[in-house]
C-alpha atoms as a PDB file:
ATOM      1  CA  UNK A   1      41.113 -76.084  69.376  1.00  0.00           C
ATOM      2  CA  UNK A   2      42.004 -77.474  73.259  1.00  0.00           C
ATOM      3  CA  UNK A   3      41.315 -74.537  75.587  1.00  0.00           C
ATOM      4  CA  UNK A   4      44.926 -73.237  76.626  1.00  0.00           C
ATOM      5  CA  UNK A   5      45.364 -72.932  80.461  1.00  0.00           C
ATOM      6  CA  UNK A   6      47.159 -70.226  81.786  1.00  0.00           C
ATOM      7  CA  UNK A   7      50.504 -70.396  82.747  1.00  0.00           C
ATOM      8  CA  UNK A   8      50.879 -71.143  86.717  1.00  0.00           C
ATOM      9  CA  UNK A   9      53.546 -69.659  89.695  1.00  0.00           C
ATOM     10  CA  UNK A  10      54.210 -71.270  92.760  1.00  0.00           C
ATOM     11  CA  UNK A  11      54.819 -69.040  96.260  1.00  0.00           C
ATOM     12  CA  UNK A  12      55.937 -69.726  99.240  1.00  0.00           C
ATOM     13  CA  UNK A  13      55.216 -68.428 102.909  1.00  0.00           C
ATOM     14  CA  UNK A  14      56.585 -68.852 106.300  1.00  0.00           C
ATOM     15  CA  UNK A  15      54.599 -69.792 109.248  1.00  0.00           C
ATOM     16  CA  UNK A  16      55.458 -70.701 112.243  1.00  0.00           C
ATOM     17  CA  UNK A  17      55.286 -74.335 113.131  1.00  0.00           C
ATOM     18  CA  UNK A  18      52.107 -74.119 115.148  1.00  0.00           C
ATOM     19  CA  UNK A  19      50.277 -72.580 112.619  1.00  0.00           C
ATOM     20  CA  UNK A  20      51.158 -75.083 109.943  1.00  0.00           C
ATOM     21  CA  UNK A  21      49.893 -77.827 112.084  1.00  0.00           C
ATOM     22  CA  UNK A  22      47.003 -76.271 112.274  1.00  0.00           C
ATOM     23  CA  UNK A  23      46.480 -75.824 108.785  1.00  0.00           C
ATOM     24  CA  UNK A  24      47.811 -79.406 108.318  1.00  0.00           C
ATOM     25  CA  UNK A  25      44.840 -80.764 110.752  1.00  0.00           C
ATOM     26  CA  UNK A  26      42.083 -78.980 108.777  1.00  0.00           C
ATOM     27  CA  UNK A  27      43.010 -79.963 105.218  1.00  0.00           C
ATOM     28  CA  UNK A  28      43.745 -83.712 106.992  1.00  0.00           C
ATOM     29  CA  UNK A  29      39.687 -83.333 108.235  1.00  0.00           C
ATOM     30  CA  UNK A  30      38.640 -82.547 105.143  1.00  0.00           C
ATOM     31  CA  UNK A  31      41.026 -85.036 103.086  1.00  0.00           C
ATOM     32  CA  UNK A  32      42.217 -82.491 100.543  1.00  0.00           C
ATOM     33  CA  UNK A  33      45.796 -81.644 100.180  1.00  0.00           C
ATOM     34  CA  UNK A  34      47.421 -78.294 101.964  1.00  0.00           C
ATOM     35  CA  UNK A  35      47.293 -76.509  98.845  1.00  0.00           C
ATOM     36  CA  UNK A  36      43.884 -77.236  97.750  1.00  0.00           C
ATOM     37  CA  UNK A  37      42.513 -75.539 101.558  1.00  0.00           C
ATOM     38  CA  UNK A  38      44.987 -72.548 100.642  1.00  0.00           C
ATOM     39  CA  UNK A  39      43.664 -72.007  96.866  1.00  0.00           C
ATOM     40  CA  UNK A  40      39.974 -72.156  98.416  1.00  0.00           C
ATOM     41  CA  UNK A  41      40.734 -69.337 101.201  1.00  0.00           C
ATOM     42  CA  UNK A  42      42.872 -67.119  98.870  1.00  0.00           C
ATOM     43  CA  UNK A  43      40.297 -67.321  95.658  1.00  0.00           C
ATOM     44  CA  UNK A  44      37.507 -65.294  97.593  1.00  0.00           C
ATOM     45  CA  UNK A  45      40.715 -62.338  97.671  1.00  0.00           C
ATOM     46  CA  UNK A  46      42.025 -62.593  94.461  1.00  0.00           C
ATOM     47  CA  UNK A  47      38.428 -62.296  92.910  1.00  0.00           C
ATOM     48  CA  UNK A  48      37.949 -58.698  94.454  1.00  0.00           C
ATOM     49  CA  UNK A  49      41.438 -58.280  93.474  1.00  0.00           C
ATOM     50  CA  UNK A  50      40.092 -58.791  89.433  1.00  0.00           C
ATOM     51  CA  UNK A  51      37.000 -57.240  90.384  1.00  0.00           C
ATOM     52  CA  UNK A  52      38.412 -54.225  91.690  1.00  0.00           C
ATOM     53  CA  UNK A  53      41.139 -54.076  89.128  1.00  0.00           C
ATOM     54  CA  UNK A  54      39.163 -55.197  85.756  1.00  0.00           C
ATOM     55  CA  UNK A  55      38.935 -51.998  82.903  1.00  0.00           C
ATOM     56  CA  UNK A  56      35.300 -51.502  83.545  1.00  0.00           C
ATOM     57  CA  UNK A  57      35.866 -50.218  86.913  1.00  0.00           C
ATOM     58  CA  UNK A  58      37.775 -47.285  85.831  1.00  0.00           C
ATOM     59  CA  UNK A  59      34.697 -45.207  84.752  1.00  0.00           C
END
């Protein structure tokens, strides 16, 4: 059986324009898309998120 992959949501934020050129110039330097940089500096956060949050914590 194909492994299933979870289900995905999109979200949104609001910068101001400076700030998105600047995030626009480092994913450019490093040829990966906008989204790709943003999944790479939020995945370090959401695993202490699961980490603090997962069942065997709550001992």
């Amino acid at each position: 059986m194909p492994k299933q992959t979870e289900l995905r949501k999109q979200i949104s934020i609001f910068l101001p324009i400076s700030d998105w050129r600047l995030l626009r110039q480092a994913a450019a330097e490093r040829q990966i898309p906008i989204t790709e940089l943003c999944r790479e500096w939020i995945r370090p956060g959401l695993e202490q998120l699961q980490f603090e949050t997962s069942p065997q914590r709550s001992t």
